[in-house]
Structure formats: structure tokens, C-alpha cells
N, C-alpha and C. Protein backbone atom coordinates (compact mmCIF):
# COMPACT_ATOMS: atom_id res chain seq x y z
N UNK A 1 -53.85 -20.95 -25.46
CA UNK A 1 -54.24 -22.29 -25.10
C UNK A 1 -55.66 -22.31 -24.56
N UNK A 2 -56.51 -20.95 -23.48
CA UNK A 2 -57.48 -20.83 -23.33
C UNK A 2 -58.42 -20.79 -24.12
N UNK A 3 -57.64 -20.23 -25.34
CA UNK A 3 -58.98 -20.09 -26.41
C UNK A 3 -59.13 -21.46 -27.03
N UNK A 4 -58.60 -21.87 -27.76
CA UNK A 4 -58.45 -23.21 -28.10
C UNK A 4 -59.23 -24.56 -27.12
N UNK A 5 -58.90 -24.19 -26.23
CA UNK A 5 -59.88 -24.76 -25.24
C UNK A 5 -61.64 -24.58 -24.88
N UNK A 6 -61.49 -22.88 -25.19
CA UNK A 6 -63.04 -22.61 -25.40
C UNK A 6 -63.45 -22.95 -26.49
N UNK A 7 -62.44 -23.05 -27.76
CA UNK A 7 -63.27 -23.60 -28.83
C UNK A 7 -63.49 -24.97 -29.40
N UNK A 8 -62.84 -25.97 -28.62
CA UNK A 8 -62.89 -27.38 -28.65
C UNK A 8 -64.65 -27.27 -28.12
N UNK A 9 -64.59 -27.05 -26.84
CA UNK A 9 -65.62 -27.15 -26.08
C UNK A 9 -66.91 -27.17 -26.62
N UNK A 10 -66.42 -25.51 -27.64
CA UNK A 10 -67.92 -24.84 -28.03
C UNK A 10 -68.31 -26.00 -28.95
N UNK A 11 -67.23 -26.31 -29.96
CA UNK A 11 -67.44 -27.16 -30.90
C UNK A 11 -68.11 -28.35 -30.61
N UNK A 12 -68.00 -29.42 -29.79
CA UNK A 12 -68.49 -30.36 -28.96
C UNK A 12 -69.76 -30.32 -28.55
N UNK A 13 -69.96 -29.32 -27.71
CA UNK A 13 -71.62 -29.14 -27.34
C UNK A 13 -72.12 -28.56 -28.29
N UNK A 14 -71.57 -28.00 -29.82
CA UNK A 14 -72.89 -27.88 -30.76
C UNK A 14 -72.99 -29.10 -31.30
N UNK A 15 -71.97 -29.72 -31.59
CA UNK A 15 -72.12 -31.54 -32.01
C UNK A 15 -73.37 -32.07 -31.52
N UNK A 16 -72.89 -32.10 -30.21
CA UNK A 16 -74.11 -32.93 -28.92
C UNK A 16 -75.81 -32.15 -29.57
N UNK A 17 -75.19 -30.82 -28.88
CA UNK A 17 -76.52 -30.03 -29.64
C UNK A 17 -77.61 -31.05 -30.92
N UNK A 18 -76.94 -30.74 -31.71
CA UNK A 18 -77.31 -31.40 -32.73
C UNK A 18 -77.82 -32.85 -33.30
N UNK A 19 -76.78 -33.72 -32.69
CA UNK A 19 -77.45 -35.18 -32.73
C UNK A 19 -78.50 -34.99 -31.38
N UNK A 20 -78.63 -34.56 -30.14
CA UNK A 20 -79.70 -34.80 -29.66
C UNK A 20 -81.11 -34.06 -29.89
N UNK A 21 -80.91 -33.24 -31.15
CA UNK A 21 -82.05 -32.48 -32.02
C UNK A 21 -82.42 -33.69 -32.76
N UNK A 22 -81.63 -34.04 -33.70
CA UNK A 22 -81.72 -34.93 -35.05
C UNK A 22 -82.72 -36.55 -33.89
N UNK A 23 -82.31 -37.25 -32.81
CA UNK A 23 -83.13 -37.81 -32.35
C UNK A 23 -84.19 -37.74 -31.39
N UNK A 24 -84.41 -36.68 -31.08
CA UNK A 24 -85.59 -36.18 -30.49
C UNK A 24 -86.51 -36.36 -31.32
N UNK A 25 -86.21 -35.90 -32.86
CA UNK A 25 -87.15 -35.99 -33.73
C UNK A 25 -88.13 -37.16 -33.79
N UNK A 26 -87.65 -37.86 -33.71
CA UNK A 26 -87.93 -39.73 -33.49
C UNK A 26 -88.88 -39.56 -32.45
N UNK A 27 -88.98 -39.03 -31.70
CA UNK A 27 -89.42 -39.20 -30.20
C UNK A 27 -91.18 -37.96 -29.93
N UNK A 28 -90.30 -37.31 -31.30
CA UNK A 28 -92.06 -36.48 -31.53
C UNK A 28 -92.65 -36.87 -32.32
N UNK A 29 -92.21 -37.69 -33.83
CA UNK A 29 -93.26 -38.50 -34.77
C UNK A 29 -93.69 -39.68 -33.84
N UNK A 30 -93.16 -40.45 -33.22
CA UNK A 30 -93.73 -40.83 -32.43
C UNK A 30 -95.00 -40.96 -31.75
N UNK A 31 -95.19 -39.59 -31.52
CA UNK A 31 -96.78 -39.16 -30.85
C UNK A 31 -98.14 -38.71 -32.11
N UNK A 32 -98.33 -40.28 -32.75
CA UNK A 32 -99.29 -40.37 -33.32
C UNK A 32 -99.81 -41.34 -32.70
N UNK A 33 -101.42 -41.15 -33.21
CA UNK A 33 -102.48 -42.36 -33.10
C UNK A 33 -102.69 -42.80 -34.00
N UNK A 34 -103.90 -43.64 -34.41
CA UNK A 34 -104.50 -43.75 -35.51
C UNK A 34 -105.75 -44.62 -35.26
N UNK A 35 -107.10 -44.35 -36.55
CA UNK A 35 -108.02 -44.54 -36.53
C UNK A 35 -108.31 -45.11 -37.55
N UNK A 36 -109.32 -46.28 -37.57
CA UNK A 36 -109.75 -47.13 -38.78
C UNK A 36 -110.62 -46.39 -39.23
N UNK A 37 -110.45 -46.52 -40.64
CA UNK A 37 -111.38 -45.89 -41.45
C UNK A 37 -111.56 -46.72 -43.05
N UNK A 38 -112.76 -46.74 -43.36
CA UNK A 38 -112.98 -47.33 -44.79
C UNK A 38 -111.82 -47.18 -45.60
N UNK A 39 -111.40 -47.73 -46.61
CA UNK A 39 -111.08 -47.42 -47.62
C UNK A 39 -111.56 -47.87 -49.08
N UNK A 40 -112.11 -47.44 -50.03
CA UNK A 40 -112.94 -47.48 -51.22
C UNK A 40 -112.28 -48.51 -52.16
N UNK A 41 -111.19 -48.25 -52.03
CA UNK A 41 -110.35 -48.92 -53.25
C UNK A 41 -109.98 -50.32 -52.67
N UNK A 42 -109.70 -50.00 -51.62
CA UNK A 42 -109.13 -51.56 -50.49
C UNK A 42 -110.10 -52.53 -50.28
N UNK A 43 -111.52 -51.47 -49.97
CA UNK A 43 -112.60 -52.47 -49.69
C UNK A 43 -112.69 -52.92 -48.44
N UNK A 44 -111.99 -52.43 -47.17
CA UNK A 44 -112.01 -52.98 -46.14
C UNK A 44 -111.13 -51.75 -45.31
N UNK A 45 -111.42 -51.73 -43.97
CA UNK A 45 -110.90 -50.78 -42.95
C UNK A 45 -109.12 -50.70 -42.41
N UNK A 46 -108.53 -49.41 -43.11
CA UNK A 46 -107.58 -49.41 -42.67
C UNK A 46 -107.16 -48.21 -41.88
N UNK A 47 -106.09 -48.47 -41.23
CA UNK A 47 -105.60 -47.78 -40.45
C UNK A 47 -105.02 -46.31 -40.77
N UNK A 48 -105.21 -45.02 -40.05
CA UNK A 48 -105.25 -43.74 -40.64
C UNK A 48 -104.54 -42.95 -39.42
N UNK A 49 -103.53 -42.18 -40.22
CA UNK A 49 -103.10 -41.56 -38.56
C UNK A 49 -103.35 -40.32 -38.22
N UNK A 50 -103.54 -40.11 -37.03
CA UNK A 50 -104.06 -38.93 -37.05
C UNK A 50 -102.70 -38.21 -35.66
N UNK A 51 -102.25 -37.50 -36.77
CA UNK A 51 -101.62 -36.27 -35.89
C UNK A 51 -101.00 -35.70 -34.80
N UNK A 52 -100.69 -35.45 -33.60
CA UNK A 52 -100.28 -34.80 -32.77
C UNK A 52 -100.27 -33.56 -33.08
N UNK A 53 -100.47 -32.17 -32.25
CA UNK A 53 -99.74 -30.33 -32.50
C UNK A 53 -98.34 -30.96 -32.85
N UNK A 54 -97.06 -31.32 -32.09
CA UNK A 54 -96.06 -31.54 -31.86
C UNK A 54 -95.87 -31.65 -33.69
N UNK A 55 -96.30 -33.53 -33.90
CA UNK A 55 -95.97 -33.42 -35.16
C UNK A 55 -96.62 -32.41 -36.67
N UNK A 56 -97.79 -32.02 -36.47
CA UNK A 56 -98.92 -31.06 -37.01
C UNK A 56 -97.36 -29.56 -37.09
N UNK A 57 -97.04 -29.41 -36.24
CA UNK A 57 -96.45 -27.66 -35.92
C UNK A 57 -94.98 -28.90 -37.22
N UNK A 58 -94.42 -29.32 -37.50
CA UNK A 58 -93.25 -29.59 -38.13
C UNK A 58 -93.48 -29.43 -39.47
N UNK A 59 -95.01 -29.95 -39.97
CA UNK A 59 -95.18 -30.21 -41.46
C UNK A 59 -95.05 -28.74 -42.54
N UNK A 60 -94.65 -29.07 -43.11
CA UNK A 60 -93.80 -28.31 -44.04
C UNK A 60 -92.58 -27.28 -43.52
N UNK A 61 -92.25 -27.64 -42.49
CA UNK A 61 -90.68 -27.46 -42.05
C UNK A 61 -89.74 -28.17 -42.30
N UNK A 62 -88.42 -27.92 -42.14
CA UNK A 62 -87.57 -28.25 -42.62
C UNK A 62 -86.64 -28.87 -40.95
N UNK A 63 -86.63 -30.20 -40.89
CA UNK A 63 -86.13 -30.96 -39.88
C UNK A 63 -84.91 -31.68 -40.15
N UNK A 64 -84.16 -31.99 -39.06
CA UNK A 64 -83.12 -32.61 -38.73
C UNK A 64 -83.20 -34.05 -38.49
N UNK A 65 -82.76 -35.26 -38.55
CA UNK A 65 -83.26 -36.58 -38.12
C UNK A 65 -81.95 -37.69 -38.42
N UNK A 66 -81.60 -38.37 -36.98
CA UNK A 66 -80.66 -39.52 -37.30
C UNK A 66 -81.15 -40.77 -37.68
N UNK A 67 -80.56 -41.44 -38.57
CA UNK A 67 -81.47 -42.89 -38.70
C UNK A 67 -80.79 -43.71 -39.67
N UNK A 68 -81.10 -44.46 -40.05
CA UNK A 68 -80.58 -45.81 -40.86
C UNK A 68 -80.83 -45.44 -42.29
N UNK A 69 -80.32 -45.37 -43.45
CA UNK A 69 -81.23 -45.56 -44.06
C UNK A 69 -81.50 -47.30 -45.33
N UNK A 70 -82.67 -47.53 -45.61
CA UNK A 70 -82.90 -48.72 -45.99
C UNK A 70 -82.97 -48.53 -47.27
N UNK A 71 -82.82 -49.13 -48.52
CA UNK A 71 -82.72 -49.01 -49.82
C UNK A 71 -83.89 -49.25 -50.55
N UNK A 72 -84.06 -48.88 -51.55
CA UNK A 72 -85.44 -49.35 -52.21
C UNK A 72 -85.12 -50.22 -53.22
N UNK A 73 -84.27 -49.92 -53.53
CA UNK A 73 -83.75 -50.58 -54.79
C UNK A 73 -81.74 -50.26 -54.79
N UNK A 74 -81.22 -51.30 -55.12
CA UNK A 74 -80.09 -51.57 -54.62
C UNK A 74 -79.29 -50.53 -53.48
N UNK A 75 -77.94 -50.66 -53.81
CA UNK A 75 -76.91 -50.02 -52.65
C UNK A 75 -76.21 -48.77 -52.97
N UNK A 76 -76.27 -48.59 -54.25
CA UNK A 76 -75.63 -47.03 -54.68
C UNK A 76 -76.32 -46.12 -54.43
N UNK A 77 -75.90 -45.22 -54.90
CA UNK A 77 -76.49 -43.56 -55.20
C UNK A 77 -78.20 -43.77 -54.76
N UNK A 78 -78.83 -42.98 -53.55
CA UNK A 78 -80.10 -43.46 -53.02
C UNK A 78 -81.25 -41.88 -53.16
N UNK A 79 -81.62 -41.85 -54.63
CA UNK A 79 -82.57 -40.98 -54.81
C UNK A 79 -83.74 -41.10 -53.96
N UNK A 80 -84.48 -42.06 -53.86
CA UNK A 80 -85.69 -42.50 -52.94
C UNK A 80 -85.40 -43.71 -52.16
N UNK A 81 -85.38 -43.37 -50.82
CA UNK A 81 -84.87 -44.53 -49.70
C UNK A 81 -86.22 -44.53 -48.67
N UNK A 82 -86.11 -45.94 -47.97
CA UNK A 82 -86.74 -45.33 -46.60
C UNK A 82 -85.38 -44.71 -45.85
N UNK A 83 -86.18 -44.42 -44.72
CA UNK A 83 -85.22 -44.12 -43.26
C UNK A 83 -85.91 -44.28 -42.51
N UNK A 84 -85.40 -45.13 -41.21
CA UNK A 84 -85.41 -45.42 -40.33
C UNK A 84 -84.79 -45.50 -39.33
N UNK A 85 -85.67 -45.21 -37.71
CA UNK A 85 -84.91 -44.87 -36.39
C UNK A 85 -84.14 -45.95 -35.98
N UNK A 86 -84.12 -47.34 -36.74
CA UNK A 86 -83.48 -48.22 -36.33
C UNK A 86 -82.57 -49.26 -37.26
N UNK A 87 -81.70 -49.48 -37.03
CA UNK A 87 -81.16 -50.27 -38.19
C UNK A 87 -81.64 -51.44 -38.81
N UNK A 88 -81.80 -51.87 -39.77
CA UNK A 88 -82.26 -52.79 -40.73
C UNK A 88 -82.98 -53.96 -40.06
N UNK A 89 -81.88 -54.68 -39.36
CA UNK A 89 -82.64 -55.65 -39.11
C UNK A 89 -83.63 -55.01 -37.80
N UNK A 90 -83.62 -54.18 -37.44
CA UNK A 90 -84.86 -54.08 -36.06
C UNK A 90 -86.05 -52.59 -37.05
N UNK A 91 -86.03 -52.67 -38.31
CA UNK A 91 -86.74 -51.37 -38.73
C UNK A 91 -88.12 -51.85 -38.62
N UNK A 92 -89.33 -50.97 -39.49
CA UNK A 92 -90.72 -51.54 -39.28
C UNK A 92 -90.94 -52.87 -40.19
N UNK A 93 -90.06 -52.73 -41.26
CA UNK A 93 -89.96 -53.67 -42.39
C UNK A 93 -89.56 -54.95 -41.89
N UNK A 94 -88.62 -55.26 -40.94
CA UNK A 94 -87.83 -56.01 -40.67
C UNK A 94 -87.88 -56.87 -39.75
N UNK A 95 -88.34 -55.68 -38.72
CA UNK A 95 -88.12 -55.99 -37.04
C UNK A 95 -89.82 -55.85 -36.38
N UNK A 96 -89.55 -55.56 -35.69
CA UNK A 96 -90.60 -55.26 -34.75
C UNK A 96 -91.01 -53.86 -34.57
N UNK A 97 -91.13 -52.54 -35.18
CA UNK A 97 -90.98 -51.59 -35.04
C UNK A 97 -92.33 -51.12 -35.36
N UNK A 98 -93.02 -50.32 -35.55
CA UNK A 98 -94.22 -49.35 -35.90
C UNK A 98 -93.65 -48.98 -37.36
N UNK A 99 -95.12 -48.15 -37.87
CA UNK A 99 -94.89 -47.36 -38.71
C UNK A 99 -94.51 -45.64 -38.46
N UNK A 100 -94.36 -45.40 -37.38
CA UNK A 100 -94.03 -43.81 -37.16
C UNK A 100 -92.15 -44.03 -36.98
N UNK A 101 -91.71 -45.08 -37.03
CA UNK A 101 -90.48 -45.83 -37.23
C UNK A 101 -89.61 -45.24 -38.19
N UNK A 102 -90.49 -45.67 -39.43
CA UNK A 102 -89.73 -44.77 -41.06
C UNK A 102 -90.74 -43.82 -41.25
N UNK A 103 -89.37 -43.17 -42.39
CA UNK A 103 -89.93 -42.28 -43.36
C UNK A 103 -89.77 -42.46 -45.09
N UNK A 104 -90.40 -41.86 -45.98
CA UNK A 104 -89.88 -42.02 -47.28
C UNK A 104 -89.37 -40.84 -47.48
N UNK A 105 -88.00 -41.01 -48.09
CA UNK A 105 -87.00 -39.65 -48.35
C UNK A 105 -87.26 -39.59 -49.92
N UNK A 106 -86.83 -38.15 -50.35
CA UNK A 106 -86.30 -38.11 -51.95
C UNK A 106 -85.48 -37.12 -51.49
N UNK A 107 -84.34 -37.53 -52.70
CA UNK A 107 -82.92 -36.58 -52.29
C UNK A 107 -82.47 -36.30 -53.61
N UNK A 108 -81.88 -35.23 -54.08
CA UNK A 108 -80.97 -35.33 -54.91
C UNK A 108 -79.63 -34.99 -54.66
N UNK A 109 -78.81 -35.50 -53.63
CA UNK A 109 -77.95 -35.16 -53.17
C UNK A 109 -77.55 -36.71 -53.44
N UNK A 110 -76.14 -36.83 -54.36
CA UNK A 110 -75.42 -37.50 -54.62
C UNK A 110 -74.75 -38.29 -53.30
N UNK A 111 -74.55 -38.01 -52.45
CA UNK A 111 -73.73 -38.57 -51.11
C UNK A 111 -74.65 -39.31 -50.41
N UNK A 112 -76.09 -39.54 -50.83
CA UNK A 112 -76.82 -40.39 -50.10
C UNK A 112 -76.55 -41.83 -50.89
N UNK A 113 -75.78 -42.50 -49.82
CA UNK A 113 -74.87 -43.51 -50.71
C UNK A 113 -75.56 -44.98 -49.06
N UNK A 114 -75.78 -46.08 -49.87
CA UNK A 114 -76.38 -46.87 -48.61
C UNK A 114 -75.03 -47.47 -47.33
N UNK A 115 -75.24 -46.85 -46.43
CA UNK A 115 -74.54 -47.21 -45.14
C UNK A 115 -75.08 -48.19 -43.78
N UNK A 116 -74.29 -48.90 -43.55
CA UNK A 116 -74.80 -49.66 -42.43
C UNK A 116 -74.79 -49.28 -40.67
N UNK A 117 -74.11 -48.05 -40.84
CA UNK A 117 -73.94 -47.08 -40.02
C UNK A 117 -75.47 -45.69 -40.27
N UNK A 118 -75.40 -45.43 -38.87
CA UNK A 118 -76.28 -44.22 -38.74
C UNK A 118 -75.93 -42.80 -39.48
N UNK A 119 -77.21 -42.19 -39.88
CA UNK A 119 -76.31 -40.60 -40.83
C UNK A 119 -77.48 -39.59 -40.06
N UNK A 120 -77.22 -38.57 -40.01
CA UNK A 120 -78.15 -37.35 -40.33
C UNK A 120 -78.28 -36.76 -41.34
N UNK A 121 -79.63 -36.47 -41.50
CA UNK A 121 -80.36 -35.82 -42.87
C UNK A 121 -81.28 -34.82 -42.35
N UNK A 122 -81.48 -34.11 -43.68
CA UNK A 122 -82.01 -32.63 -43.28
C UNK A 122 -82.99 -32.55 -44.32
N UNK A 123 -84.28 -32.06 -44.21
CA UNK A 123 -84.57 -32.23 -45.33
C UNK A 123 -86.46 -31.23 -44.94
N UNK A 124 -87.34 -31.24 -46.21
CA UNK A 124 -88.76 -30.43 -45.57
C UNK A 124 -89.94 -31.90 -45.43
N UNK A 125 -90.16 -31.86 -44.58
CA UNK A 125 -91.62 -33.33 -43.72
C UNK A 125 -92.73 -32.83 -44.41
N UNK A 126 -93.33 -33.69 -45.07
CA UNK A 126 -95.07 -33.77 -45.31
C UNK A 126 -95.12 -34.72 -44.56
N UNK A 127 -96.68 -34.71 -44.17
CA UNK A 127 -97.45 -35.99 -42.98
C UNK A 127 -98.40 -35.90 -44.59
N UNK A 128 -98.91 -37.41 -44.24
CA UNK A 128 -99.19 -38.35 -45.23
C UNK A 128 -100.76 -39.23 -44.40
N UNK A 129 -101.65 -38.48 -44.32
CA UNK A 129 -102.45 -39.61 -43.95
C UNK A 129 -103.52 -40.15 -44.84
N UNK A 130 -103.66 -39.28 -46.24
CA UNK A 130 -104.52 -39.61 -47.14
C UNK A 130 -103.94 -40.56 -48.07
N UNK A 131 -102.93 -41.15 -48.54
CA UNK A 131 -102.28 -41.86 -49.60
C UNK A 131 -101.58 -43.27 -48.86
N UNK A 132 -102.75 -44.78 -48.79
CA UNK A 132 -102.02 -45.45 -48.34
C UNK A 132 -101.07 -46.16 -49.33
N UNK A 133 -100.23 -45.73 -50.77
CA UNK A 133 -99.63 -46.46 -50.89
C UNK A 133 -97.70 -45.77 -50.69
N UNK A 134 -98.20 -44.59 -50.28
CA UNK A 134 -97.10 -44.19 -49.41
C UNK A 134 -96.91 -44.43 -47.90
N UNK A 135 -95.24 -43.84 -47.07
CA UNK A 135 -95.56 -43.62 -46.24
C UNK A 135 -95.76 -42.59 -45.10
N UNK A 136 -96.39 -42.19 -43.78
CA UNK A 136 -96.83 -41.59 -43.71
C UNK A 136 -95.89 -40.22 -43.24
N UNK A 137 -94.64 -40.32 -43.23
CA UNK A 137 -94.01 -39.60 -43.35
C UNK A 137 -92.89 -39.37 -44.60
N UNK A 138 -92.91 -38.29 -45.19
CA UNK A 138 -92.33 -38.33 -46.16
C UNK A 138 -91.26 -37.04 -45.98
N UNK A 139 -89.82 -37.08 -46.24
CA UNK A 139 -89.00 -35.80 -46.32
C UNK A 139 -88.76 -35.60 -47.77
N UNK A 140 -88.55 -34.48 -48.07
CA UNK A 140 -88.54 -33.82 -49.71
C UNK A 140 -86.96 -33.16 -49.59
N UNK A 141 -86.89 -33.19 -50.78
CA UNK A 141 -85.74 -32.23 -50.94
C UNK A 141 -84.62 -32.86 -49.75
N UNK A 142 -83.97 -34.17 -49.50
CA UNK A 142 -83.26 -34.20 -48.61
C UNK A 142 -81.91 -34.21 -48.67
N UNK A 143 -81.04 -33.30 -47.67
CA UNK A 143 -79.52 -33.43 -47.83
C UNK A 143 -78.98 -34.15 -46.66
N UNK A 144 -77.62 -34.76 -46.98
CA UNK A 144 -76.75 -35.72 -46.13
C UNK A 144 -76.00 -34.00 -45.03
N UNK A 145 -76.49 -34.45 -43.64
CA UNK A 145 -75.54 -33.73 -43.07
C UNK A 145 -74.58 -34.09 -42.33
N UNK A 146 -74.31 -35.60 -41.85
CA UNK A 146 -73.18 -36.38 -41.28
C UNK A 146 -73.89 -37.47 -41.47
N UNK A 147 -72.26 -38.33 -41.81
CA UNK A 147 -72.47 -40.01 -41.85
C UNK A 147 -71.57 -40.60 -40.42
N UNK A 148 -71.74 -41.72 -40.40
CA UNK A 148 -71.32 -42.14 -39.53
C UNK A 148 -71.22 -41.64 -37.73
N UNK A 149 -72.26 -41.60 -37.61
CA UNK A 149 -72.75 -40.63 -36.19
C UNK A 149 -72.76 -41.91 -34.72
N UNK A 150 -72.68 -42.94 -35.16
CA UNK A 150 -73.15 -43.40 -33.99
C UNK A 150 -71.57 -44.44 -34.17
């Protein structure tokens, strides 16, 4: 019965572990700035972000992150989605939110299916500050690691 007990436990605090990894994440893209700068094609000064170490030390790692995700194009099977730290109606698109808010995912993982509930995803981060018709965070290669988290 002791053991069983140690292993509920263990099980639990790697849970916790984990979703409070997956939103921390949120909390270090976060720590960008950004700076106006020309743009050639636009013709007029837009906004450019520049970096943090914090977020700088992640790019081309492979991160953890809880969030919404928003559709690009309908509700099934979601090859290229945003994601976002907040649900739909409060995202950057939507609500009142920033752009360090979302990200643009590509997945080929069949189970990224559109939910109105929170998921974790796993996936490798490029930072994006040269291409404004992306956005400036982008995850590659992303897999579903729990739905329904919150």
C-alpha cells in the first residue's frame, strides 16, 4: 500500500512538473522587445523583435508549451495552426493580447485535431524576426503531448 502510495505521488508531481514547464514557456517568450525598422517592400516602418538570452538560448531546441490552439483553416486534422497562451476569444487575433502571445505550428501528427480546451505540444522553436509575413515564433515538427490539461 506504501508503494502505491509513493507511486501515485511520484506520478502527480511529474504531471505538475510538467504543465508548470509547458507554461513557464509563455512567460520566457514573453521577454521580447522590439524595434522599428524600415521595411523595403512595406514601404514604411515596422516593428522587429529583438530577442532576449532566455528566448535566444531555446532557438533550435526542442520545447514544451500549453496553449489553445487556433485554426487556420477549418476544425479537423490541424497541419498548420496558430497557438496560443490564451483561448480564442482573448488570443492576439482576437483579444487583447501581444504578439509574443502566439506561435505558428506545423505538425504532422494526426491528433492535432481543433479543441476548445487547452493541450500541450512539443515540438523544435525558430525565432522569426526577418520574415514579416510569418509569425515570430514558429514550432516545427510538432507533436500532441496532452489534451485537455486545464
Amino acid at each position: 500500500m506504501k508503494k502505491l502510495s509513493v507511486l501515485i505521488l511520484s506520478l502527480v508531481f511529474t504531471l505538475c512538473a510538467f504543465t508548470m514547464q509547458a507554461q513557464s514557456t509563455w512567460k520566457t517568450l514573453a521577454k521580447v522587445t522590439y524595434k522599428k525598422q524600415y521595411d523595403e517592400l512595406m514601404g514604411f516602418d515596422v516593428d522587429v523583435p529583438v530577442f532576449s538570452k532566455e528566448i535566444k538560448a531555446l532557438d533550435g531546441k526542442e520545447i514544451e508549451i500549453q496553449g489553445y490552439i487556433v485554426p487556420v483553416e477549418g476544425y479537423k486534422e490541424q497541419g498548420h495552426f496558430v497557438f496560443s497562451a490564451y483561448p480564442y476569444s482573448m488570443c492576439y487575433f482576437c483579444g487583447g493580447a501581444g504578439p509574443e502571445t502566439v506561435m505558428e505550428v506545423y505538425s504532422e501528427d494526426k491528433n492535432m485535431v481543433f479543441t476548445s480546451k487547452a493541450v500541450t505540444i512539443k515540438g523544435i522553436l525558430e525565432l522569426n524576426s526577418g520574415d514579416i509575413n510569418d509569425l515570430m515564433y514558429i514550432l516545427q515538427d510538432a507533436k500532441l503531448v496532452s489534451k485537455d490539461v486545464k
